[in-house]
C-alpha atoms as a PDB file:
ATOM      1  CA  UNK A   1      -3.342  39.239 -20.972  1.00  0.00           C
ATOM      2  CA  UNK A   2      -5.954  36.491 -20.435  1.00  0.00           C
ATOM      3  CA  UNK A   3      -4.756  33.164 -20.996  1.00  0.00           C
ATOM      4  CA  UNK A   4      -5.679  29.638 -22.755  1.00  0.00           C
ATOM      5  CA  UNK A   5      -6.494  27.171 -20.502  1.00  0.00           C
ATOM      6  CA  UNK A   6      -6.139  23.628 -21.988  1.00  0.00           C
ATOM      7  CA  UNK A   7      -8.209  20.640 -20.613  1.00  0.00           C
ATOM      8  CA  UNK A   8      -6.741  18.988 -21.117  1.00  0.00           C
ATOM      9  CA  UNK A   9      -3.766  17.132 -23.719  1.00  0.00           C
ATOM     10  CA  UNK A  10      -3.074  14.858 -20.569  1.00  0.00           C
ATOM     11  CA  UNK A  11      -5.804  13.782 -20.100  1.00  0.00           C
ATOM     12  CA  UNK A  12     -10.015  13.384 -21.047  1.00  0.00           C
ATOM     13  CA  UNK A  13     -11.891  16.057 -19.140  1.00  0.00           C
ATOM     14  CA  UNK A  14     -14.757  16.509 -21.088  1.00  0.00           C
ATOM     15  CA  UNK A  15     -15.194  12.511 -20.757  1.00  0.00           C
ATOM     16  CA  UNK A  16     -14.485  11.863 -16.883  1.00  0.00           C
ATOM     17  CA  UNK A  17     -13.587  14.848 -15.174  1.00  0.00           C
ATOM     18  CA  UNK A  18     -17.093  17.503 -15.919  1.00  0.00           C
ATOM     19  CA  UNK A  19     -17.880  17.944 -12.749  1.00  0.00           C
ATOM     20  CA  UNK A  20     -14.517  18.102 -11.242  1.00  0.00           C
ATOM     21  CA  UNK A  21     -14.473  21.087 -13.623  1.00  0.00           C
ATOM     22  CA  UNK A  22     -17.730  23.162 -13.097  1.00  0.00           C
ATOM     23  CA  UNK A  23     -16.286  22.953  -9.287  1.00  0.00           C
ATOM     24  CA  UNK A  24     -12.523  24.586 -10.175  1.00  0.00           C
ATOM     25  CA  UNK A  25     -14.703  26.576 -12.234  1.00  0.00           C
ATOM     26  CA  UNK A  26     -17.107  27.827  -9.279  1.00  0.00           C
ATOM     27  CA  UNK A  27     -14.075  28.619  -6.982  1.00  0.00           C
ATOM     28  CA  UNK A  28     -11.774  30.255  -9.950  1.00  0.00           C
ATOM     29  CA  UNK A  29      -8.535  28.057  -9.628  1.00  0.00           C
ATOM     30  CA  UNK A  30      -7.169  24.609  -9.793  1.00  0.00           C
ATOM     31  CA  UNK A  31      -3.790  23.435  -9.008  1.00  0.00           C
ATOM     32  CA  UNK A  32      -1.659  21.795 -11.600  1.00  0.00           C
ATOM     33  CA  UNK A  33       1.814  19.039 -10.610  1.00  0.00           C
ATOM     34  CA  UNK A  34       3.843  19.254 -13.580  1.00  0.00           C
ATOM     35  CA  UNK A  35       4.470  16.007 -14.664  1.00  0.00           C
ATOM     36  CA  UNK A  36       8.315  16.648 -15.676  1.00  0.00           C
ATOM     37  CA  UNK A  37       9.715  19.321 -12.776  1.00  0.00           C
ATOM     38  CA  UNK A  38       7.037  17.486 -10.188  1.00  0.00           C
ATOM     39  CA  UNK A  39       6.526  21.319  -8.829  1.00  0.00           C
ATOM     40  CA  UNK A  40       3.076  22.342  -7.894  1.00  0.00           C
ATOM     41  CA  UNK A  41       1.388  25.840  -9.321  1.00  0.00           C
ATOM     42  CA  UNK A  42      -1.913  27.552  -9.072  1.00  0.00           C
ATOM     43  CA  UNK A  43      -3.708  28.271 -12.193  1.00  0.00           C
ATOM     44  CA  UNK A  44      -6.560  31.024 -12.101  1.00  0.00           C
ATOM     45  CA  UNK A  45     -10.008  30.473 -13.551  1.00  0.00           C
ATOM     46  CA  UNK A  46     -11.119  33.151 -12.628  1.00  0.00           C
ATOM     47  CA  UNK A  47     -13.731  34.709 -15.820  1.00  0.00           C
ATOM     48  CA  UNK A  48     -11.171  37.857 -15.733  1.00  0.00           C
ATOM     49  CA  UNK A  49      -8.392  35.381 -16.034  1.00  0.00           C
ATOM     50  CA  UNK A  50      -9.376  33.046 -18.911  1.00  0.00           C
ATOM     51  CA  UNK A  51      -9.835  34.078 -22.989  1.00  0.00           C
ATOM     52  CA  UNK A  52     -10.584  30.797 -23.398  1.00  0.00           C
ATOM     53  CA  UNK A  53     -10.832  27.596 -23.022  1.00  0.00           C
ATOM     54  CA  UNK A  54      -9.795  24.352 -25.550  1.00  0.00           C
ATOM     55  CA  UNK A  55     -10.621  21.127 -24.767  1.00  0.00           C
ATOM     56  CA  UNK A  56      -9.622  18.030 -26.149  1.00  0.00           C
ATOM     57  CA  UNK A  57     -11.755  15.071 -25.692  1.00  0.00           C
ATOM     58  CA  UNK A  58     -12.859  11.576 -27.435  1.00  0.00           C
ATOM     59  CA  UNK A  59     -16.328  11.581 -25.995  1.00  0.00           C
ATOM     60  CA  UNK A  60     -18.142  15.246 -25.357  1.00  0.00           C
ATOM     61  CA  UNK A  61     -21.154  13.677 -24.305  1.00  0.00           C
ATOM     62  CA  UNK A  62     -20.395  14.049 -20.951  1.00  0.00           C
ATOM     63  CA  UNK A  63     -20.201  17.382 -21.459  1.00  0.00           C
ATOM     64  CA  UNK A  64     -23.079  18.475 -23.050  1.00  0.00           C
ATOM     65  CA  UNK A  65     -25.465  18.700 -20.480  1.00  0.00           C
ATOM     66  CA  UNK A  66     -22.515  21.073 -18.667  1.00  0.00           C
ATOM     67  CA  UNK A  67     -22.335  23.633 -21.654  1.00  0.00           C
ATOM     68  CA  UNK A  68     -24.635  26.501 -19.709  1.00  0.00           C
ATOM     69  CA  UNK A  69     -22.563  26.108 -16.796  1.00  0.00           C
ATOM     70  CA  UNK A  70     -19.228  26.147 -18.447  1.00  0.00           C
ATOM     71  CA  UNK A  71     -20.262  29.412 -20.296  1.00  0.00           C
ATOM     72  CA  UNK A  72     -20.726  31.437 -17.056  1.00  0.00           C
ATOM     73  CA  UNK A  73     -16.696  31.548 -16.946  1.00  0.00           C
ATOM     74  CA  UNK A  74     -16.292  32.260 -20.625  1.00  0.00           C
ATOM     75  CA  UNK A  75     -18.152  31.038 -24.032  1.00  0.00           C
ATOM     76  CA  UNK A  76     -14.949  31.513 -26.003  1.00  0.00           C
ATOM     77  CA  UNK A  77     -14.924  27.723 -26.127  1.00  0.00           C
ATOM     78  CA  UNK A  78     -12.932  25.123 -28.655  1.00  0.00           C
ATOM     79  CA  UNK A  79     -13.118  21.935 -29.340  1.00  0.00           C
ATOM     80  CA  UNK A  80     -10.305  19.007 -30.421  1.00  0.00           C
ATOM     81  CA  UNK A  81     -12.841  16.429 -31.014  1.00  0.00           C
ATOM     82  CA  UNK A  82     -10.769  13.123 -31.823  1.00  0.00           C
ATOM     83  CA  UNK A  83     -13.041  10.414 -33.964  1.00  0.00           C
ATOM     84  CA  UNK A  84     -11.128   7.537 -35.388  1.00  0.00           C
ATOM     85  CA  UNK A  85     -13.370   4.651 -35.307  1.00  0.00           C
ATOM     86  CA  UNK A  86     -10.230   2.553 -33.932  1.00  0.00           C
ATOM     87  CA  UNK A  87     -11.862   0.504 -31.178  1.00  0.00           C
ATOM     88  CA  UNK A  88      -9.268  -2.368 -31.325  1.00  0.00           C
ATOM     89  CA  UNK A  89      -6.735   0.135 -29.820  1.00  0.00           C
ATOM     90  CA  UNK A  90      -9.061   2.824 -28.400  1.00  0.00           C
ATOM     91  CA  UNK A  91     -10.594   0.405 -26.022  1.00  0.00           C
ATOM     92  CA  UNK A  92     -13.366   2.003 -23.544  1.00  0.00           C
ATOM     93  CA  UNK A  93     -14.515   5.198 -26.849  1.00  0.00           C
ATOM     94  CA  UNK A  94     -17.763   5.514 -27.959  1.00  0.00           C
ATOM     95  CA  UNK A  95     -18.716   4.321 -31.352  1.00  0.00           C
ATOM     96  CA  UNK A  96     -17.388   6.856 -33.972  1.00  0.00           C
ATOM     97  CA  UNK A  97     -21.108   7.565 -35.218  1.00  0.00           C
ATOM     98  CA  UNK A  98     -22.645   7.840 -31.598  1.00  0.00           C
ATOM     99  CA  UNK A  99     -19.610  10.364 -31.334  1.00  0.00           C
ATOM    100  CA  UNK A 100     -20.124  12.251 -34.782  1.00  0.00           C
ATOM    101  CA  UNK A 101     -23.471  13.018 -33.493  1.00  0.00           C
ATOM    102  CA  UNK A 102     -22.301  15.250 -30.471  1.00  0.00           C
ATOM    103  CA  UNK A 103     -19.633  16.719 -33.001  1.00  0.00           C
ATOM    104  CA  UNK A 104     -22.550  17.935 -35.365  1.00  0.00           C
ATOM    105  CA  UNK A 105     -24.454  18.953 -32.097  1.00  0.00           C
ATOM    106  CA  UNK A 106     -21.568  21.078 -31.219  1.00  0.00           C
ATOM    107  CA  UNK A 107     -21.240  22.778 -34.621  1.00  0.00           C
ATOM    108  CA  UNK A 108     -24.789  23.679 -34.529  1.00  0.00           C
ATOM    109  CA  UNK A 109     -24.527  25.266 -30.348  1.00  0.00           C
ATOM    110  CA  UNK A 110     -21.415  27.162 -31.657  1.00  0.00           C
ATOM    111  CA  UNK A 111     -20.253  27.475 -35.151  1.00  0.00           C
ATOM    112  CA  UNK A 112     -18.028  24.729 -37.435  1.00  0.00           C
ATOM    113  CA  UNK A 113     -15.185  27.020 -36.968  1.00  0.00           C
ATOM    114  CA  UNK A 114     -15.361  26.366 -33.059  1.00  0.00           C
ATOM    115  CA  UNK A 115     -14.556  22.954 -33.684  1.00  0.00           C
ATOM    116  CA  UNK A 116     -10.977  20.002 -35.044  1.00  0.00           C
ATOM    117  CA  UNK A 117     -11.777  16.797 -36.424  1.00  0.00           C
ATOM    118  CA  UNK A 118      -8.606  14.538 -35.489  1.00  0.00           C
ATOM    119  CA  UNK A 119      -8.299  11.181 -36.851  1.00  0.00           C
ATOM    120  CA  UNK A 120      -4.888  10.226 -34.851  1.00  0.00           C
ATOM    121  CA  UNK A 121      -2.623   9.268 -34.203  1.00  0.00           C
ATOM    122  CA  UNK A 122      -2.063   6.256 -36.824  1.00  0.00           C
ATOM    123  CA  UNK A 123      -0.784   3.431 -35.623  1.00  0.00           C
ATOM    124  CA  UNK A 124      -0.235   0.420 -37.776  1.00  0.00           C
ATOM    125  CA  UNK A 125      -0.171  -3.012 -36.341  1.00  0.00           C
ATOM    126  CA  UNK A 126      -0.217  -6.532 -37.850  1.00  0.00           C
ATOM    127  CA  UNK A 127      -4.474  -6.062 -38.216  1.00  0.00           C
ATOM    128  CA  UNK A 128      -4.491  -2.830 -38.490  1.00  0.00           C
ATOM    129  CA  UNK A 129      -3.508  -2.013 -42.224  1.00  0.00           C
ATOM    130  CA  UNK A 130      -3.049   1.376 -44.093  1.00  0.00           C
ATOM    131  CA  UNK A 131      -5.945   0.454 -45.991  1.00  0.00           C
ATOM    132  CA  UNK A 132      -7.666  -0.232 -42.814  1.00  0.00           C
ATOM    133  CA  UNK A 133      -7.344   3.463 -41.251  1.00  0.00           C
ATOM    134  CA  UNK A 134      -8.122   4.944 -45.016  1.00  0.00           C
ATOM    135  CA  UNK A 135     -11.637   2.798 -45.009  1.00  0.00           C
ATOM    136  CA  UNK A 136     -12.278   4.151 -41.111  1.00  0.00           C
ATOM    137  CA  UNK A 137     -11.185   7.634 -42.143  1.00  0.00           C
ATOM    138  CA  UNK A 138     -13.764   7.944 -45.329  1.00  0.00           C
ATOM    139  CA  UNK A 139     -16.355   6.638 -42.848  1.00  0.00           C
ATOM    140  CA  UNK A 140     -16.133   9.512 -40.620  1.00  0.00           C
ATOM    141  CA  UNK A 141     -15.698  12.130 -43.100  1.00  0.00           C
ATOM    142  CA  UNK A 142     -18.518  11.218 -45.060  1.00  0.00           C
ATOM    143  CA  UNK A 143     -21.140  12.010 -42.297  1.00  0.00           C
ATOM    144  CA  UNK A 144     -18.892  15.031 -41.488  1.00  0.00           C
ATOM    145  CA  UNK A 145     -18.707  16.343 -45.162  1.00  0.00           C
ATOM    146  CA  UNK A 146     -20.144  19.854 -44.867  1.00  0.00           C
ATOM    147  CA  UNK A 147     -19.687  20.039 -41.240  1.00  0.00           C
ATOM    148  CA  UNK A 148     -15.674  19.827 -40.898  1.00  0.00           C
ATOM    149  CA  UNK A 149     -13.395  22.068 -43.141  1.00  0.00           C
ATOM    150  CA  UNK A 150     -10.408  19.919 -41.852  1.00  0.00           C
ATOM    151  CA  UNK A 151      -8.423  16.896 -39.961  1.00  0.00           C
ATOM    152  CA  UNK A 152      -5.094  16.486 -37.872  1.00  0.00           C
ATOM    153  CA  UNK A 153      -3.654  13.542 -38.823  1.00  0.00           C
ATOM    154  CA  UNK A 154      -0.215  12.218 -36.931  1.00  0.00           C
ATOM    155  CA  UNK A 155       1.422   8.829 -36.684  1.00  0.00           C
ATOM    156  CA  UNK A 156       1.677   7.506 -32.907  1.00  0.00           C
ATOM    157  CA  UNK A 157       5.579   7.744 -32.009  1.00  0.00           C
ATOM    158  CA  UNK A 158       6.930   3.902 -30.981  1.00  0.00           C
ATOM    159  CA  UNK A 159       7.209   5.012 -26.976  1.00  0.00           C
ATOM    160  CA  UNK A 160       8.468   2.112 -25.221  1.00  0.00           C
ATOM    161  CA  UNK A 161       5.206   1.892 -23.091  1.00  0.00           C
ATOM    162  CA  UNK A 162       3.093   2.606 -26.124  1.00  0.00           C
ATOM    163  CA  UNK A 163       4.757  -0.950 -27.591  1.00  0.00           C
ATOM    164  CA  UNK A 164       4.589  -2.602 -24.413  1.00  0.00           C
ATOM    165  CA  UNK A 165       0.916  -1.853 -23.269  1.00  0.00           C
ATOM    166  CA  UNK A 166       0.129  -2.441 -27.049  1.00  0.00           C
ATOM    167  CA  UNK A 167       1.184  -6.112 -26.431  1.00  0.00           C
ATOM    168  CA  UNK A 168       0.122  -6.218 -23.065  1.00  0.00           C
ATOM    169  CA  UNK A 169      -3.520  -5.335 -23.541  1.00  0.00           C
ATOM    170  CA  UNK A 170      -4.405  -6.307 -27.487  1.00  0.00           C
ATOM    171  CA  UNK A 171      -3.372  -9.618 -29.372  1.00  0.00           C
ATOM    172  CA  UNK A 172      -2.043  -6.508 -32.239  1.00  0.00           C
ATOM    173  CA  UNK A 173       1.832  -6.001 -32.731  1.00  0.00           C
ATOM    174  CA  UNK A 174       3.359  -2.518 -33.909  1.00  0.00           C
ATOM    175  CA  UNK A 175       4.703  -2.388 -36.973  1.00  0.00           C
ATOM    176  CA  UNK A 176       7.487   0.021 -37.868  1.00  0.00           C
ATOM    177  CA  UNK A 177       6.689   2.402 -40.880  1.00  0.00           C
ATOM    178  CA  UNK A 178       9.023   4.612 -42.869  1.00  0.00           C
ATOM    179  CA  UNK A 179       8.769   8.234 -43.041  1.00  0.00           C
ATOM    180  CA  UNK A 180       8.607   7.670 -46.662  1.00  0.00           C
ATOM    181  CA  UNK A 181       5.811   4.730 -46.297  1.00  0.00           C
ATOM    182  CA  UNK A 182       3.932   7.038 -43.663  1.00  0.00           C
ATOM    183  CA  UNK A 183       3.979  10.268 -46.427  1.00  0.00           C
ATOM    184  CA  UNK A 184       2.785   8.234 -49.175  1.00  0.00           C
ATOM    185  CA  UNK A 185      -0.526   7.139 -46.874  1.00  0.00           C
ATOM    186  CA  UNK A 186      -1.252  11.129 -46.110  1.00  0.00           C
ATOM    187  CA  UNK A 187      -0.788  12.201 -49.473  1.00  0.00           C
ATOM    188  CA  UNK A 188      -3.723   9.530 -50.535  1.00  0.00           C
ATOM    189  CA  UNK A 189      -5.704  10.402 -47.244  1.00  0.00           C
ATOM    190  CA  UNK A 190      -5.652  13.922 -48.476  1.00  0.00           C
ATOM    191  CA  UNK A 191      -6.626  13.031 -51.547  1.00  0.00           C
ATOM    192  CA  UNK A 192      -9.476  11.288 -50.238  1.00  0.00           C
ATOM    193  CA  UNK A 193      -9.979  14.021 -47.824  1.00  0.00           C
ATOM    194  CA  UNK A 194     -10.321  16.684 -50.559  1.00  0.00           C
ATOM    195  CA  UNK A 195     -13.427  14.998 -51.898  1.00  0.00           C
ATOM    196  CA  UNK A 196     -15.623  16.022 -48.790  1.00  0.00           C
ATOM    197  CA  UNK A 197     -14.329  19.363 -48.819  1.00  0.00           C
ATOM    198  CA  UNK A 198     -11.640  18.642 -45.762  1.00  0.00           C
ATOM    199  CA  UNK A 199      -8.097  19.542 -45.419  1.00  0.00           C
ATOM    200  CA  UNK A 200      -5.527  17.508 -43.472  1.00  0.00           C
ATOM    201  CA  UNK A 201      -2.925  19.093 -41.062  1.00  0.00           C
ATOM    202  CA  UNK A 202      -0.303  17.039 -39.634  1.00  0.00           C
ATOM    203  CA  UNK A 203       0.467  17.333 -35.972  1.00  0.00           C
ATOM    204  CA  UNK A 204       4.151  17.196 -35.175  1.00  0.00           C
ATOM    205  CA  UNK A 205       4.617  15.236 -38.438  1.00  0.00           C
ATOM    206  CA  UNK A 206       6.837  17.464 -40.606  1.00  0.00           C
ATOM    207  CA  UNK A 207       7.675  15.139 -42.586  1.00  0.00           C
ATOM    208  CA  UNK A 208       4.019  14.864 -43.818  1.00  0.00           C
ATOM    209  CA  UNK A 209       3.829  18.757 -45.169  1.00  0.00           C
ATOM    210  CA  UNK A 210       2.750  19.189 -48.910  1.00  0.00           C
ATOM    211  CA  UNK A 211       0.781  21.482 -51.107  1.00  0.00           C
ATOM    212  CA  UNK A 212      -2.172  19.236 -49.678  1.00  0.00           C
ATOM    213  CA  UNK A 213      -0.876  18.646 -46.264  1.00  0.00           C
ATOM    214  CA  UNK A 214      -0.711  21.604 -43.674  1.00  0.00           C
ATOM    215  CA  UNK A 215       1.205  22.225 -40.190  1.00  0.00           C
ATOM    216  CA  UNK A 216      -1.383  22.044 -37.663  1.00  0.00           C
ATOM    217  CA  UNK A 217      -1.539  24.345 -34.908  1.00  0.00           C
ATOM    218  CA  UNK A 218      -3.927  22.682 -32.377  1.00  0.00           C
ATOM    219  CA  UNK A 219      -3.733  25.296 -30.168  1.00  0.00           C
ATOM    220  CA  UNK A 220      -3.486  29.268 -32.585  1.00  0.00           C
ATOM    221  CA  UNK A 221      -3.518  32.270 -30.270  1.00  0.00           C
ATOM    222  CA  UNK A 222      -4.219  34.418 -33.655  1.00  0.00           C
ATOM    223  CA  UNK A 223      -7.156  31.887 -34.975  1.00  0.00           C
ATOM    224  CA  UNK A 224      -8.644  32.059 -31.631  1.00  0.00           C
ATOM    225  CA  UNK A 225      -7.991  35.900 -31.218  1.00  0.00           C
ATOM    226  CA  UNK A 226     -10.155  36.022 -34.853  1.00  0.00           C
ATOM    227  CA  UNK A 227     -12.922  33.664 -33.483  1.00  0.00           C
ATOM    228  CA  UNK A 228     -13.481  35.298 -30.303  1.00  0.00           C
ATOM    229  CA  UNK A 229     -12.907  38.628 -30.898  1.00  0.00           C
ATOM    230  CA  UNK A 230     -10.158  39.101 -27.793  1.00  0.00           C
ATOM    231  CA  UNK A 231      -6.440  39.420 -27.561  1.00  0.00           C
ATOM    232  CA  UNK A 232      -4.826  36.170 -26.823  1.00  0.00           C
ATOM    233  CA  UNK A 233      -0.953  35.102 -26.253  1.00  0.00           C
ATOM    234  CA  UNK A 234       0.174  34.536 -30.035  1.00  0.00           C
ATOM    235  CA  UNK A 235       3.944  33.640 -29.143  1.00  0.00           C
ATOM    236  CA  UNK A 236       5.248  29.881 -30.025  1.00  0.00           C
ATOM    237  CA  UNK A 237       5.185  27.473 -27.458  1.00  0.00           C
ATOM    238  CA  UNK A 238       6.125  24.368 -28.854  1.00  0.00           C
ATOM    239  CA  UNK A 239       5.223  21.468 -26.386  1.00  0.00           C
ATOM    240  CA  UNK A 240       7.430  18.958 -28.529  1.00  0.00           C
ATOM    241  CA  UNK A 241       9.545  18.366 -31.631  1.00  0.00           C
ATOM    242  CA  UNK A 242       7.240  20.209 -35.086  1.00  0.00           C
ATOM    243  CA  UNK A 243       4.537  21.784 -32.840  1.00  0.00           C
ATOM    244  CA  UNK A 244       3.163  24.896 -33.773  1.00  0.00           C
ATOM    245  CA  UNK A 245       1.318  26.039 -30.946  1.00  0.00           C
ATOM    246  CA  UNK A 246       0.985  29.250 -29.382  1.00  0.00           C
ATOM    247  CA  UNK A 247       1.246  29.698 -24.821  1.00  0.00           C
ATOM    248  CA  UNK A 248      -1.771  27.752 -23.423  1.00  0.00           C
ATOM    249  CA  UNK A 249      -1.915  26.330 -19.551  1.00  0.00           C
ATOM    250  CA  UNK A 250      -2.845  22.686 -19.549  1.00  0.00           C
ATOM    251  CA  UNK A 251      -4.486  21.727 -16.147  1.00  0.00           C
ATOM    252  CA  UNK A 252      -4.727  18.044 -16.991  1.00  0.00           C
ATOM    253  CA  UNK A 253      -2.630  15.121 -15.089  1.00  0.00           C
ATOM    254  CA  UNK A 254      -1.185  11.971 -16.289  1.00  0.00           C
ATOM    255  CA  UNK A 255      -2.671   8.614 -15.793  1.00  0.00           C
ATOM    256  CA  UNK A 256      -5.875   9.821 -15.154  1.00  0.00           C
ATOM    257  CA  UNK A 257      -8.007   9.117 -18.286  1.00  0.00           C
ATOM    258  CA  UNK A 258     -10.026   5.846 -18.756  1.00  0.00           C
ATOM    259  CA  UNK A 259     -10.428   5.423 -22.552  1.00  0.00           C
ATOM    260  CA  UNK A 260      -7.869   2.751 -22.317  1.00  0.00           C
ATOM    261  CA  UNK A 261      -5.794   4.008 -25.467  1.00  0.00           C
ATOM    262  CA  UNK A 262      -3.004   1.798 -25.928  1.00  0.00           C
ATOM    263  CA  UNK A 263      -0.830   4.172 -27.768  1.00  0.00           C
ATOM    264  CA  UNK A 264      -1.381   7.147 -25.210  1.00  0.00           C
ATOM    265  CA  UNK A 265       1.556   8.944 -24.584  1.00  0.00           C
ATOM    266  CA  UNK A 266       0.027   9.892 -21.149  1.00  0.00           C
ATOM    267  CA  UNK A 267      -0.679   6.578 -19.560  1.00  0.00           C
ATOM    268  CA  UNK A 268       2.252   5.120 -18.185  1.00  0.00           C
ATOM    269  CA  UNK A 269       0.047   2.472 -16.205  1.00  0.00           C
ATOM    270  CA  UNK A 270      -3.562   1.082 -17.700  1.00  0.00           C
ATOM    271  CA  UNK A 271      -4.867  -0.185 -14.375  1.00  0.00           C
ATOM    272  CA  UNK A 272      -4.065   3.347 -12.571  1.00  0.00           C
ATOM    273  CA  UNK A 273      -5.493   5.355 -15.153  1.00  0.00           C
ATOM    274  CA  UNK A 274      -9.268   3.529 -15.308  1.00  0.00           C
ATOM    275  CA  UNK A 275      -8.980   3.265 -11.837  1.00  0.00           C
ATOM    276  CA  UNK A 276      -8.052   7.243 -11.345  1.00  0.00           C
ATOM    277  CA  UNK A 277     -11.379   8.449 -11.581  1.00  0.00           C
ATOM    278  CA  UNK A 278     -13.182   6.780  -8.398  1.00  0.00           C
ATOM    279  CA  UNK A 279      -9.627   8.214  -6.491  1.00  0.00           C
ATOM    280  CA  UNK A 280     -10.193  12.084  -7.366  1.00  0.00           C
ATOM    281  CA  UNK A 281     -12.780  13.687  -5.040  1.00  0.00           C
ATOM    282  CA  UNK A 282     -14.633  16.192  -7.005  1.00  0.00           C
ATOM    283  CA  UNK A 283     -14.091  19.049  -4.599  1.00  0.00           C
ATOM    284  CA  UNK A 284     -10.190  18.421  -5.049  1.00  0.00           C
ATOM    285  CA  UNK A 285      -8.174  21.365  -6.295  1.00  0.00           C
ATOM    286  CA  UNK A 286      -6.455  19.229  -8.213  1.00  0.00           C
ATOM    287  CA  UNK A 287      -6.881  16.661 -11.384  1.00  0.00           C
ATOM    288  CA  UNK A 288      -4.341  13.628  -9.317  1.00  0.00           C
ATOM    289  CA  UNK A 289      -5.168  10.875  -6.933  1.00  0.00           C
ATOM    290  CA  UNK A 290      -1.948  11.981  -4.989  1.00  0.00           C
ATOM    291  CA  UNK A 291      -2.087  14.565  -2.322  1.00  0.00           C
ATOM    292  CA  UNK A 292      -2.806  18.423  -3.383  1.00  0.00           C
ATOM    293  CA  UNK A 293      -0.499  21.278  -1.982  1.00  0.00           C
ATOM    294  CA  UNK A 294      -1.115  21.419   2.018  1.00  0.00           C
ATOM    295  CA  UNK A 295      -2.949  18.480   2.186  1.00  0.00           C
END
């Protein structure tokens, strides 16, 4: 069975790592370190090899002028396009309305359906209110009204390193919310959500499900199978606590994306990660500044 190739949760692609791409791409494979079991494997890209391919990214425009050559390996392509409009933790993203535009240019190349607002994770700090993140979210979805049928929403976990480079790199401090605090917020998001036509999921967030909340499944072997007209892996493959994806292969690589998020669960180090992509030679078979197998 093909497989979904994901590119990338660990990292931004799309944003700093295009052309590294079209070249894995062009020679049908790229090697992948796990970041847990610190074992190398090959992943084929081969156009025989991939159903398709999601990508996850907070800035497309990099992108765009790749499309053509992306779709000589497969046009079965999706989108997680995150747009938040949360510069005071999102440090190096594009304005959310610059960024809107290359969402509604993507609808238009492929098809709504092809395409995930996500407005996430939340992450409340001592200037950044509840009512702050509902004013930021009705921005966005009013110039997406017609354009996105719905949003994953989640609440950034308090990681150790998330808290420290939070107080490291902003003058903001984390405040803890209650599950009960944090339900009350989606419920009213949803709310607000409902009036441009968009439904909110909740992304490992359980505790967030409602009649107006639903369990996202950012990555849906049967949704995709329906878009693309293929067979694609449909089993579970939960990558943490409440997710509902099906298999995918991620080919991404920690501490490689420059977008400076301070709650990224991916970025153990700030300074390595904006400095990553100057370190990775485009020809390299692999998305890491360290060595590749039998180098």
């Amino acid at each position: 069975m093909q497989q979904v190739i994901s590119a990338s949760r660990r990292t931004d692609i799309p944003a700093f790592y295009g052309e590294w791409f079209l070249h894995r791409l062009a020679e049908g494979f790229c090697d992948v370190l796990h970041p847990y079991t610190k074992k190398w494997f090959r992943v084929s890209l081969r156009r025989e090899d991939v159903g398709a391919i999601v990508f996850w990214s907070k800035n497309y425009a990099p992108l765009l002028p790749k499309l053509d050559s992306v779709e000589r390996t497969t046009r079965n392509l999706f989108f997680h396009f995150t747009i938040t409009g949360n510069r005071d933790l999102e440090l190096r993203v594009p304005d959310f309305r610059e960024s809107i535009g290359d969402y509604l240019y993507l609808t238009r190349r492929y098809s709504p359906d092809h395409l995930i607002w996500r407005f996430d994770p939340i992450c409340i700090t001592d200037k950044l209110s509840y009512v702050t993140y509902e004013e930021r979210f009705v921005a966005c979805a009013e110039l997406l009204q017609g354009h996105a049928s719905s949003c994953t929403i989640s609440f950034a976990h308090p990681y150790r390193k998330m808290i420290n480079n939070v107080r490291k790199y902003s003058s903001h401090v984390p405040v803890e919310t209650s599950p009960e605090q944090q339900k009350a917020f989606a419920e009213r998001l949803a709310q607000r959500a409902e009036t441009y036509g968009i439904r909110l999921l909740a992304c490992c967030n359980d505790h967030l499900l409602s009649d107006r909340i639903g369990k996202a499944r950012c990555v849906d072997g049967r949704r995709l199978s329906l878009l693309f007209s293929t067979s694609l892996e449909t089993r579970a493959a939960a990558s943490r606590k409440g997710c509902g994806c099906t298999r995918s292969v991620d080919i991404g690589a920690y501490d490689t994306c420059g977008h400076g998020c301070l709650y990224c669960y991916a970025n153990r180090d700030q300074e390595k990660a904006r400095s990553a992509q100057g370190l990775i030679e485009q020809n390299s078979t692999a998305l890491t500044p360290k060595r590749s197998p039998g180098t």
